[in-house]
N, C-alpha and C. Protein backbone atom coordinates (compact mmCIF):
# COMPACT_ATOMS: atom_id res chain seq x y z
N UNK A 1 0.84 -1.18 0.00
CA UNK A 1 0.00 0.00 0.00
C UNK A 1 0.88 1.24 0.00
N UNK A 2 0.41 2.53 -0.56
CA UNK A 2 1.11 3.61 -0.96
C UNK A 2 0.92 4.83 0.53
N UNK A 3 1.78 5.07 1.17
CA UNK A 3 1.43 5.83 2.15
C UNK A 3 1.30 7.29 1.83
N UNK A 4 2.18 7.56 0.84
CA UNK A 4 1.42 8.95 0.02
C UNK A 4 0.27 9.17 -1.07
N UNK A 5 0.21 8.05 -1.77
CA UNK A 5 -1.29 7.53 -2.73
C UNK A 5 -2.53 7.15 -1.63
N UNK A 6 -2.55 7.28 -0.61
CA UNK A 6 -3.52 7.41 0.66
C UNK A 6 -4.24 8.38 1.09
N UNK A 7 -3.60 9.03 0.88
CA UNK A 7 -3.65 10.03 1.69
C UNK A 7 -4.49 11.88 0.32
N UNK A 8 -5.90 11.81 0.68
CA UNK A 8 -6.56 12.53 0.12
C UNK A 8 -6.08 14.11 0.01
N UNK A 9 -6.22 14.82 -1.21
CA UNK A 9 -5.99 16.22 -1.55
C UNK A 9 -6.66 17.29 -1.22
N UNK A 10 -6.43 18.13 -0.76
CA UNK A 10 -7.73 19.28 -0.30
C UNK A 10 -7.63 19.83 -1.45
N UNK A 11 -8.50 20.93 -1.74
CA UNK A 11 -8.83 21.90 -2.53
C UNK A 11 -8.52 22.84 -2.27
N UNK A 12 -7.78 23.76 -2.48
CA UNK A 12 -8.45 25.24 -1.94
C UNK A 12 -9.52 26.04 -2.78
N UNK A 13 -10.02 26.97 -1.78
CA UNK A 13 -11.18 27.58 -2.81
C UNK A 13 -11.10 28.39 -4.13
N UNK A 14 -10.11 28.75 -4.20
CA UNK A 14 -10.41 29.60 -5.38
C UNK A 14 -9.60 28.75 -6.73
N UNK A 15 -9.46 27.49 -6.51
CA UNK A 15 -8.65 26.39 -7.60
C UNK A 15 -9.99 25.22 -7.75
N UNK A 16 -10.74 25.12 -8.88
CA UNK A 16 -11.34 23.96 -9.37
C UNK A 16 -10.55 23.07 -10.19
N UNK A 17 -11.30 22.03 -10.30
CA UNK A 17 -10.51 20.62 -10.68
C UNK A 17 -11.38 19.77 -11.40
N UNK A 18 -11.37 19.44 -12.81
CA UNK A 18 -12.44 19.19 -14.07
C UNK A 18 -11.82 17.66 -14.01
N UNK A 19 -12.13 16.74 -14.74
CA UNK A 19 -11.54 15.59 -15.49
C UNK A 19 -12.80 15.34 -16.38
N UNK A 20 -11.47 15.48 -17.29
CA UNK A 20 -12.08 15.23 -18.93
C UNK A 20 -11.57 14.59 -19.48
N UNK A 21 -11.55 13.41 -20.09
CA UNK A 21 -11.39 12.11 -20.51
C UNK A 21 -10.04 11.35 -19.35
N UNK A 22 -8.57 11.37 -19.93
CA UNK A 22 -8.09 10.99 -18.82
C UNK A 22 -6.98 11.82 -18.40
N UNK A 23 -7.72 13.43 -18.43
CA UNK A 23 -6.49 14.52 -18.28
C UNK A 23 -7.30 15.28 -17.06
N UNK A 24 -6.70 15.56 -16.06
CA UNK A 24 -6.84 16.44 -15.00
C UNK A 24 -6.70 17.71 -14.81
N UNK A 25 -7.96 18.80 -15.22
CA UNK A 25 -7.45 19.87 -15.88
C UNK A 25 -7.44 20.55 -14.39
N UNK A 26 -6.44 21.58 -13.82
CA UNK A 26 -6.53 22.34 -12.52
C UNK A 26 -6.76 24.00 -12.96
N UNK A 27 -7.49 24.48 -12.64
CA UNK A 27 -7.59 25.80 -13.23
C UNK A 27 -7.60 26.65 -11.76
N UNK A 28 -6.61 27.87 -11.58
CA UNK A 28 -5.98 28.71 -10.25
C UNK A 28 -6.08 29.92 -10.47
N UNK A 29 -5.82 30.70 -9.14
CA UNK A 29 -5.23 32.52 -9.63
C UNK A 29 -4.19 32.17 -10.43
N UNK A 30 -3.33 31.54 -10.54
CA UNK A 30 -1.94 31.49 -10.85
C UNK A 30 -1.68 30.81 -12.27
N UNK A 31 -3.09 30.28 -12.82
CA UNK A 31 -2.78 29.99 -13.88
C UNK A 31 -3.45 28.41 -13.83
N UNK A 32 -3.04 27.57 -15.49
CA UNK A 32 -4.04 26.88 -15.54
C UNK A 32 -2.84 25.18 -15.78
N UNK A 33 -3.14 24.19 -15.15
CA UNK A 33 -2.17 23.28 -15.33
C UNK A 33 -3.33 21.99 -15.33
N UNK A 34 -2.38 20.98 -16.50
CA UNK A 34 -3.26 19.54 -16.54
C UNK A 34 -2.48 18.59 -16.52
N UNK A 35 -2.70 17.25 -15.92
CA UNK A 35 -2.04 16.26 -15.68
C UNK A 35 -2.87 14.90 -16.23
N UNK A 36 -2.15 14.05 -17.15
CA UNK A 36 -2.96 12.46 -17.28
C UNK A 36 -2.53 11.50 -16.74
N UNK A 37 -3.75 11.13 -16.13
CA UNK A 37 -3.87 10.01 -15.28
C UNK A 37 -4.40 8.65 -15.95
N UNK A 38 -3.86 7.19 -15.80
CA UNK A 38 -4.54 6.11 -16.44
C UNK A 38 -5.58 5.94 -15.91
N UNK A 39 -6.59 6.10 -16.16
CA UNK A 39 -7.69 5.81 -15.53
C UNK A 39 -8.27 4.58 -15.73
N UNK A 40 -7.83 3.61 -16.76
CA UNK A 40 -7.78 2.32 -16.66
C UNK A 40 -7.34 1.69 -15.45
N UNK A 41 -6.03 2.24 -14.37
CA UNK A 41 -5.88 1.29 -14.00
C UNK A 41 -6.50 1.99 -12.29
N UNK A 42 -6.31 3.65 -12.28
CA UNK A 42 -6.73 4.04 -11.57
C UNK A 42 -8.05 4.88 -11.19
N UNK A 43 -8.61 4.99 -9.95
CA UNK A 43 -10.34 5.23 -9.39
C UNK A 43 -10.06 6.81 -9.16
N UNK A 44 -10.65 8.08 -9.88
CA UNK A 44 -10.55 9.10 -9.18
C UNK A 44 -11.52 10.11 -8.81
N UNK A 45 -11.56 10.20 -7.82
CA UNK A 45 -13.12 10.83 -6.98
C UNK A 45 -12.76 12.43 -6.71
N UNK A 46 -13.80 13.10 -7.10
CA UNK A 46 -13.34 14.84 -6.87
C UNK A 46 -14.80 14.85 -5.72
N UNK A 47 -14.66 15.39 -5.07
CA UNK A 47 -16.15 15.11 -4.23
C UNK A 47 -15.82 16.87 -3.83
N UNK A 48 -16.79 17.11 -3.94
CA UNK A 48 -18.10 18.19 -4.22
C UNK A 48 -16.59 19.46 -4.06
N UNK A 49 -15.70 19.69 -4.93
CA UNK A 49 -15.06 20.60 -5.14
C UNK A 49 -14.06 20.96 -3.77
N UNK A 50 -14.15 19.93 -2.71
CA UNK A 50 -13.38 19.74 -1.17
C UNK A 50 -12.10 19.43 -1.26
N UNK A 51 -12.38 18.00 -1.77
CA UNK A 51 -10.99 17.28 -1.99
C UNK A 51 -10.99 16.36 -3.15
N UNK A 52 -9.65 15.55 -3.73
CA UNK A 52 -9.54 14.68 -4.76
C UNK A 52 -8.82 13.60 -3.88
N UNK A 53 -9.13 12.15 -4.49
CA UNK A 53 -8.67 10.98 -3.70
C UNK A 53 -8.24 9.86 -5.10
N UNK A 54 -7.15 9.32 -5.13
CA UNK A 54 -6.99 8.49 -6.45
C UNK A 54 -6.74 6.67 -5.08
N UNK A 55 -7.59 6.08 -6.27
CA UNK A 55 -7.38 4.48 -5.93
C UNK A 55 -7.10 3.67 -6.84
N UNK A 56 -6.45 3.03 -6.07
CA UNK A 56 -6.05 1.81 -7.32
C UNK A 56 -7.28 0.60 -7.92
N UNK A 57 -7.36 0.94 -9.24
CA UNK A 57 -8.90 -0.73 -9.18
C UNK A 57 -8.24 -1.85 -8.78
N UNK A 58 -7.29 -2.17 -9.08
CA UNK A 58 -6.45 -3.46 -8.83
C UNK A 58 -4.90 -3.18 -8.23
N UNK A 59 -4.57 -3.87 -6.92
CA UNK A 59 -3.17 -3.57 -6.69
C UNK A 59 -2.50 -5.01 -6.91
N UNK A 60 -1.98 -4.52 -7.96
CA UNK A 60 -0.40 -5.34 -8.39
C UNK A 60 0.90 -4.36 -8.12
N UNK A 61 2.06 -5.06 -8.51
CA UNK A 61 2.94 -4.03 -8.27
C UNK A 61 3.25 -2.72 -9.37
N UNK A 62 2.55 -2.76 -10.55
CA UNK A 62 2.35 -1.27 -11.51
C UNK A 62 1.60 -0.54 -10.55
N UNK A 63 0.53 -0.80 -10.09
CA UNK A 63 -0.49 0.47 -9.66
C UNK A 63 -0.14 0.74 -8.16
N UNK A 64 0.79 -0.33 -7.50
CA UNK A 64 1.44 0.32 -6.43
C UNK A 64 2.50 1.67 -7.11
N UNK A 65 3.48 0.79 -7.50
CA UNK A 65 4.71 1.92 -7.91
C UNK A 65 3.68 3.63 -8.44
N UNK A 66 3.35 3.35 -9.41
CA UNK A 66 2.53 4.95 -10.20
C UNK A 66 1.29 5.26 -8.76
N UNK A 67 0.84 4.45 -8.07
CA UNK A 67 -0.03 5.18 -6.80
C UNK A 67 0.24 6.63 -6.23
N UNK A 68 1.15 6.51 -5.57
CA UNK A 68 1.71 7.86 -4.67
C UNK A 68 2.28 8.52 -6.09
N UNK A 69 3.24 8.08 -7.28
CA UNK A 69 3.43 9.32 -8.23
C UNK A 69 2.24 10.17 -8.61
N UNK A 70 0.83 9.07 -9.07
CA UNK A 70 -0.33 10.20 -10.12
C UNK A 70 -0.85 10.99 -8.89
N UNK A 71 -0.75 10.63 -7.43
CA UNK A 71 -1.11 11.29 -6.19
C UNK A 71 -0.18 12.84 -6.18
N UNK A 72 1.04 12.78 -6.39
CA UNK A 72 1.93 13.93 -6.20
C UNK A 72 1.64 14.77 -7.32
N UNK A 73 1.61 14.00 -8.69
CA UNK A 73 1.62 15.38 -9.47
C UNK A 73 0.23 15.75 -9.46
N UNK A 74 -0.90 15.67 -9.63
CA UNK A 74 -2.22 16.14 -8.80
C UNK A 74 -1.59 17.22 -7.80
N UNK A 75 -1.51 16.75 -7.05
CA UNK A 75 -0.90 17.67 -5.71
C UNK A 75 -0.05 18.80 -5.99
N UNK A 76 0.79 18.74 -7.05
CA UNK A 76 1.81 19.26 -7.21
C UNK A 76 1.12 20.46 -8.15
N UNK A 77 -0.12 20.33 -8.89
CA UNK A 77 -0.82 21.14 -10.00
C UNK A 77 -1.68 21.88 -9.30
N UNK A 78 -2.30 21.46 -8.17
CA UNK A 78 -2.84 21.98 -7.43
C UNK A 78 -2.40 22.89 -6.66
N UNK A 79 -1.14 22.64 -5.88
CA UNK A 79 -0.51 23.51 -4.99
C UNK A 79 0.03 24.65 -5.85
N UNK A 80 0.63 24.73 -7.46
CA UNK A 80 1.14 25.49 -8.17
C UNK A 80 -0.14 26.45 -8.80
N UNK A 81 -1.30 25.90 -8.86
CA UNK A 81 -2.48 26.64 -10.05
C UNK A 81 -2.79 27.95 -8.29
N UNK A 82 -3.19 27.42 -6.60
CA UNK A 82 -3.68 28.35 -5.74
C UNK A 82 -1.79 28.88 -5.32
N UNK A 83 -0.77 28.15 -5.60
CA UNK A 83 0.32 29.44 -4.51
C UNK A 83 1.69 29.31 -5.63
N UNK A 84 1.65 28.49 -5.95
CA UNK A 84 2.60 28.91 -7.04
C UNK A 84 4.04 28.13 -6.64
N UNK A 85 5.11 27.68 -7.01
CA UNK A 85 6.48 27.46 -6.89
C UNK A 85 7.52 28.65 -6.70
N UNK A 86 8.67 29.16 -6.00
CA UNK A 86 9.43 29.81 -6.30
C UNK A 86 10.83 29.17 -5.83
N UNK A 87 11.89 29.70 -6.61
CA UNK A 87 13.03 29.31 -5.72
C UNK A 87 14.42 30.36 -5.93
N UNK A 88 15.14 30.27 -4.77
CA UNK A 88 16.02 31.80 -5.26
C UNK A 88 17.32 30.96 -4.82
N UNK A 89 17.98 31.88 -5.82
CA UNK A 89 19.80 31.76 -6.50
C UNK A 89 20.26 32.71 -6.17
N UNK A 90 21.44 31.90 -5.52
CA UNK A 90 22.45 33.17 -4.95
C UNK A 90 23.86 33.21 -5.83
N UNK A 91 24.39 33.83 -6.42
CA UNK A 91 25.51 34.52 -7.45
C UNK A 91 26.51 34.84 -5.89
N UNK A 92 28.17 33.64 -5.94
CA UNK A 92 28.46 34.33 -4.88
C UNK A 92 29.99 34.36 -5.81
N UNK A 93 30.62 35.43 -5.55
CA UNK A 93 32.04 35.76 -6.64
C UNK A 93 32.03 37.23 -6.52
N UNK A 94 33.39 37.23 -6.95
CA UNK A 94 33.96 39.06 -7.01
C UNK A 94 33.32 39.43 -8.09
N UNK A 95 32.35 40.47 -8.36
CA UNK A 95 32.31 40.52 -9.75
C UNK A 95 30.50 39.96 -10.33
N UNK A 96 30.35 38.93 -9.69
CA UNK A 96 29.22 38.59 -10.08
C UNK A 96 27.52 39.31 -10.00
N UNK A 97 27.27 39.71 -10.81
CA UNK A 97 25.83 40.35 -10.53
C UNK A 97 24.92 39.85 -11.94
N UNK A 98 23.89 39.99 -11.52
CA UNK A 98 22.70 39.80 -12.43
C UNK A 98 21.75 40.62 -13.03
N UNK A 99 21.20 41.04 -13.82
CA UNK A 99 20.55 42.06 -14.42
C UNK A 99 19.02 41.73 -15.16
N UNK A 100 17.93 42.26 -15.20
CA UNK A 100 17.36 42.01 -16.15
C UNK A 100 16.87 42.93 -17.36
N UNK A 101 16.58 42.84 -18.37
CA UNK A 101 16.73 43.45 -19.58
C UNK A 101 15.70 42.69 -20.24
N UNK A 102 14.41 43.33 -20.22
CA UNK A 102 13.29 42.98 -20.79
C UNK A 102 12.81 41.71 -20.49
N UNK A 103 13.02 40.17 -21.32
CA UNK A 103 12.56 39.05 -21.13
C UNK A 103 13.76 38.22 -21.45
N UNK A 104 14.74 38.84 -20.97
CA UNK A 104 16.33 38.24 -21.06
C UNK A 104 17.31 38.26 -19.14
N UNK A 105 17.63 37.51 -18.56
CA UNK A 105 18.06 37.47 -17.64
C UNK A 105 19.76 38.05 -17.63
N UNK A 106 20.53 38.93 -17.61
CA UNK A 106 22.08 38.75 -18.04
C UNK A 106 22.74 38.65 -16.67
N UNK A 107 23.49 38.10 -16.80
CA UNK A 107 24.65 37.25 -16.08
C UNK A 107 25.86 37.85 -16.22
N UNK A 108 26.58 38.40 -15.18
CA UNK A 108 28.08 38.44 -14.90
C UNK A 108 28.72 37.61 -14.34
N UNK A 109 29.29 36.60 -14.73
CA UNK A 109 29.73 35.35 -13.88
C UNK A 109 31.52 34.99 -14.01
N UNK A 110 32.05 36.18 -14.53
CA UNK A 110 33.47 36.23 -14.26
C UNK A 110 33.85 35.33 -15.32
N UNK A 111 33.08 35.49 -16.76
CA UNK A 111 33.75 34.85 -17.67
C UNK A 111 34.23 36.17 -18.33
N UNK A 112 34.70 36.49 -19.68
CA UNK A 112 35.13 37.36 -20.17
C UNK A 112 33.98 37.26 -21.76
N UNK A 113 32.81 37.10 -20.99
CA UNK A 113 31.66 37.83 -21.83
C UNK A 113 30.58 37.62 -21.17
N UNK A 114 29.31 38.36 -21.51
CA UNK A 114 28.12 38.41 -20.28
C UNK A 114 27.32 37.11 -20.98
N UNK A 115 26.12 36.83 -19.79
CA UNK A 115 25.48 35.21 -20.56
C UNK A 115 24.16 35.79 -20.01
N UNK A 116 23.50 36.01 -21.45
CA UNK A 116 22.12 35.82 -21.55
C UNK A 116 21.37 34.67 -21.38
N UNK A 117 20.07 34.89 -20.55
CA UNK A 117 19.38 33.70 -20.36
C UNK A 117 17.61 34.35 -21.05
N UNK A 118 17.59 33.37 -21.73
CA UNK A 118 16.06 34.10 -22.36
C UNK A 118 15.00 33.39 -21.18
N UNK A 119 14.04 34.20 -20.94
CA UNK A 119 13.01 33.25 -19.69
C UNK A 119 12.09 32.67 -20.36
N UNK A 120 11.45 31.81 -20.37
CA UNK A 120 10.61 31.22 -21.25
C UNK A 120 9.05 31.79 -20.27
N UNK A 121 7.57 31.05 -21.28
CA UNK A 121 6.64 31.56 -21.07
C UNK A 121 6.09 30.61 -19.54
N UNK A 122 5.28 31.58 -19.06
CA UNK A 122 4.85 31.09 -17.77
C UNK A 122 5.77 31.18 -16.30
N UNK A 123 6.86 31.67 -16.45
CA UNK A 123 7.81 32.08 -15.40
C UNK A 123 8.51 33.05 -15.42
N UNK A 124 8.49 33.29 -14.14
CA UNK A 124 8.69 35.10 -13.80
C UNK A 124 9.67 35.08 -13.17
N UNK A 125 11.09 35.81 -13.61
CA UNK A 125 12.19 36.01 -12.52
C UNK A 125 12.28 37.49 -12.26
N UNK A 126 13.00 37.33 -10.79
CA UNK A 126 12.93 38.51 -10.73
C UNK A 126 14.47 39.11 -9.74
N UNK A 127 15.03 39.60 -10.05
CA UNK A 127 16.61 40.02 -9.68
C UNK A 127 16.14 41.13 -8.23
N UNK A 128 16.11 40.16 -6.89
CA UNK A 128 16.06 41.31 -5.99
C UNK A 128 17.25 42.10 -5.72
N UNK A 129 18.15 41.53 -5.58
CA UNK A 129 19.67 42.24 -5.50
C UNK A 129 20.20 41.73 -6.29
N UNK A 130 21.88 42.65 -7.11
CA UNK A 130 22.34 41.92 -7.71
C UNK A 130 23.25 40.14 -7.81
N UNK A 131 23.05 40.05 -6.77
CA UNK A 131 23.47 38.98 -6.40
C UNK A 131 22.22 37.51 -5.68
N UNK A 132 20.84 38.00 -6.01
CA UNK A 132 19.86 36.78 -5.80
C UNK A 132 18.50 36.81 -6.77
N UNK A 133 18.66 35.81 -6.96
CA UNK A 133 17.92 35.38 -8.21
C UNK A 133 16.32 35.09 -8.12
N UNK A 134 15.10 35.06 -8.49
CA UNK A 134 14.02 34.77 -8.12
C UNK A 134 12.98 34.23 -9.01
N UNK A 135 13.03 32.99 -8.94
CA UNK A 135 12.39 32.25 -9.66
C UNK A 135 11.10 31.48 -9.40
N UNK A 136 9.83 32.29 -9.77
CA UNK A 136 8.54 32.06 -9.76
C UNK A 136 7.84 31.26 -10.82
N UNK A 137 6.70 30.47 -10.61
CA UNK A 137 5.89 29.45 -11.60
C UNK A 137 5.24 28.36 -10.91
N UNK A 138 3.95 28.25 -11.61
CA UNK A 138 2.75 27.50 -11.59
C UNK A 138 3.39 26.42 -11.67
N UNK A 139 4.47 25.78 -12.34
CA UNK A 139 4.61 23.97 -12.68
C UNK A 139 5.78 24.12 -12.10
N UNK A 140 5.77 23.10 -11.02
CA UNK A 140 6.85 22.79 -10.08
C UNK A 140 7.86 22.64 -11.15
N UNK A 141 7.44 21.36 -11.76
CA UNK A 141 8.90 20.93 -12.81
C UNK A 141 9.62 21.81 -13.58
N UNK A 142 9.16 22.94 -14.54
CA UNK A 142 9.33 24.11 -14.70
C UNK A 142 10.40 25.16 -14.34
N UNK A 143 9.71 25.27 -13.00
CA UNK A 143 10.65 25.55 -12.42
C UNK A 143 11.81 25.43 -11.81
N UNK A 144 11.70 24.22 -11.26
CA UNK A 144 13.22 23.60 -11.38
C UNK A 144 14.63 23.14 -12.28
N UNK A 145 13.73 23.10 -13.18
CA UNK A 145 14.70 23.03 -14.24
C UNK A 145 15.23 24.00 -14.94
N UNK A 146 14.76 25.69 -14.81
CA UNK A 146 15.11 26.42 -15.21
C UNK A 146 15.92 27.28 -13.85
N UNK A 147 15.82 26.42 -12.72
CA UNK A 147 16.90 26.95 -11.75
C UNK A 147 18.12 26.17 -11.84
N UNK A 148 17.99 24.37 -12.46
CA UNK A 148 19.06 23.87 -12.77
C UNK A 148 19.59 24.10 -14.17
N UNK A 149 19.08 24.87 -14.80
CA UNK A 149 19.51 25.32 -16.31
C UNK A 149 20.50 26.43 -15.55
N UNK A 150 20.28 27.52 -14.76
CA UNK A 150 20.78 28.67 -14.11
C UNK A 150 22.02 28.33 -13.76
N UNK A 151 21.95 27.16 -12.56
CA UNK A 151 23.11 26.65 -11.59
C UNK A 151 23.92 26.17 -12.57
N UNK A 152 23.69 25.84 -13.53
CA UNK A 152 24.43 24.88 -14.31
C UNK A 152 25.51 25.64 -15.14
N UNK A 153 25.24 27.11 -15.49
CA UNK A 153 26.49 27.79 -15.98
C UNK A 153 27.40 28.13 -15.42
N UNK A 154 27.33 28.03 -13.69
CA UNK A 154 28.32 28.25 -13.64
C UNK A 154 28.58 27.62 -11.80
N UNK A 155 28.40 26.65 -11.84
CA UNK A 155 28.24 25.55 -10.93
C UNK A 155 29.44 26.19 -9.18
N UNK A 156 29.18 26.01 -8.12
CA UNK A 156 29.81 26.20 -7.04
C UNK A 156 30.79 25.40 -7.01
N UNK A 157 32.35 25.88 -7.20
CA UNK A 157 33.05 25.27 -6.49
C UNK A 157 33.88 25.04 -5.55
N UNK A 158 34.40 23.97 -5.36
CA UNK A 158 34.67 23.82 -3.81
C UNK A 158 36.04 24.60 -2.74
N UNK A 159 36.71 24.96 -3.32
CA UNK A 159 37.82 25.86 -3.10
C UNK A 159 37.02 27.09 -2.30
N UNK A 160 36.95 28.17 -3.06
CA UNK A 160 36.38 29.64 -2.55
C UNK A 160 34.63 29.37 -2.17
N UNK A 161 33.99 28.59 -3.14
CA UNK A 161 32.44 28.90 -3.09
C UNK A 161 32.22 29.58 -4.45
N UNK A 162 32.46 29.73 -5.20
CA UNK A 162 32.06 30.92 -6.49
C UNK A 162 31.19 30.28 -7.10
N UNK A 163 30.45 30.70 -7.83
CA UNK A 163 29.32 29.80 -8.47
C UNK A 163 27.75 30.69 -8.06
N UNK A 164 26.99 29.42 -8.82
CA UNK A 164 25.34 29.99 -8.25
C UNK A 164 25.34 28.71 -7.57
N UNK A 165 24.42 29.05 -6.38
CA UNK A 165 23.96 27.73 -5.70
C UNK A 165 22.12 28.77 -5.31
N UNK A 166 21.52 27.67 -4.70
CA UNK A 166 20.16 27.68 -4.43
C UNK A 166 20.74 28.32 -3.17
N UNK A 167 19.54 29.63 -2.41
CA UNK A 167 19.77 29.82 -1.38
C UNK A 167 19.63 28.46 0.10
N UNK A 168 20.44 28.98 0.88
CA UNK A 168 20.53 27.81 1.59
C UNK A 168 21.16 26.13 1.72
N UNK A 169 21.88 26.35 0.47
CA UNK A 169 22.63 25.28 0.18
C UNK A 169 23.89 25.09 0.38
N UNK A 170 24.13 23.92 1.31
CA UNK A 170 25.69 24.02 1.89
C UNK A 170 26.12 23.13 0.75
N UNK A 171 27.43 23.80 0.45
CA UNK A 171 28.80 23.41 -0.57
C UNK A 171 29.74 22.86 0.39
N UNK A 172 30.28 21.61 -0.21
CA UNK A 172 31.08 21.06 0.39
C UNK A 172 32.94 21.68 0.48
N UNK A 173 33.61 22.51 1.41
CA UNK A 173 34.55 22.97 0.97
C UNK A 173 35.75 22.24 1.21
N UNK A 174 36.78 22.49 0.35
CA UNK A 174 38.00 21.68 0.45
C UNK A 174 39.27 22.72 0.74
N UNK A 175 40.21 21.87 1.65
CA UNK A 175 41.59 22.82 1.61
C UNK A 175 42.31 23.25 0.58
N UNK A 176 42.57 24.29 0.83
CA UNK A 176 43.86 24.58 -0.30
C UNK A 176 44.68 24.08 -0.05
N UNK A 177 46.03 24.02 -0.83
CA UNK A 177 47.51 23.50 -1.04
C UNK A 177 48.39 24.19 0.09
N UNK A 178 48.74 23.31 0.89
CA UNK A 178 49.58 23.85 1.87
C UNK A 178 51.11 24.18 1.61
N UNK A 179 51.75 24.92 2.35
CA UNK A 179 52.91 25.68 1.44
C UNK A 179 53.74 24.45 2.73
């Protein structure tokens, strides 16, 4: 049995939740997200706009394993359509700052040319200081991947710390060369 595929979804009020054939449409302040579910193999009950509950018709070990997954991303469309995802990047280096310039992110990252990042549709960054990054959006996945698209130019390393890392993220540091 799935201890997170158990365990029923609330609603909040101002996010409804349709199913139309075997796609889960979530419609929010924040925007509109859909997820498909097999409904061949799985039971899904929206009861009176409160909460959503998914069951398995048959448990073998497929509808265990995908149980708690079609449970999370539900959850995950839901929590993104009423409050949304964000996550913030910290730029730490001599030199390093961030800028934005219309629907282009630019980057000073101590190379010897600046690095544009184009933002794609449905996510909002936003440069509170030059040195932290702010990355807002309705689809969890989305968003993460366009914070690991970020981290990824110019990765923390372990010597000084220089790099982008996620706020709050401890880097593992190493000694320097002893004389």
């Amino acid at each position: 049995m799935s201890k997170i595929g158990k365990i029923n979804i609330p609603i909040p009020e101002k996010v409804k939740v349709l199913l139309s054939g075997n796609r889960v449409n979530v419609e929010g302040p924040l925007g509109k997200e859909s997820v498909n579910i097999d409904l061949d193999m799985f039971d899904l009950n929206i009861t009176e706009g409160k909460d959503v509950s998914i069951k398995p018709k048959k448990i073998d070990d497929k509808s265990k394993r995908l149980w708690g997954m079609s449970r999370s991303l539900i959850n995950n469309a839901i929590v993104g359509a009423s409050s949304g995802y964000e996550k913030k990047l910290e730029l730490t280096g001599v030199g390093f700052r961030a800028a934005l310039k219309g629907k282009v992110l630019n980057m000073q990252l101590g190379f010897s040319h600046d690095i544009n990042y184009d933002i794609p549709e449905g996510i909002k960054i936003s440069v509170e200081k030059q040195t932290l990054i702010k990355i807002i959006g309705s689809n969890k996945q989305q968003v993460g991947m366009i914070a690991s698209q970020i981290k990824s130019i110019r990765p923390p390393e372990p010597y000084k710390g220089k790099g982008i890392k996620e706020q709050g993220q401890y880097i593992l540091r190493k000694e320097g060369k002893k004389k």
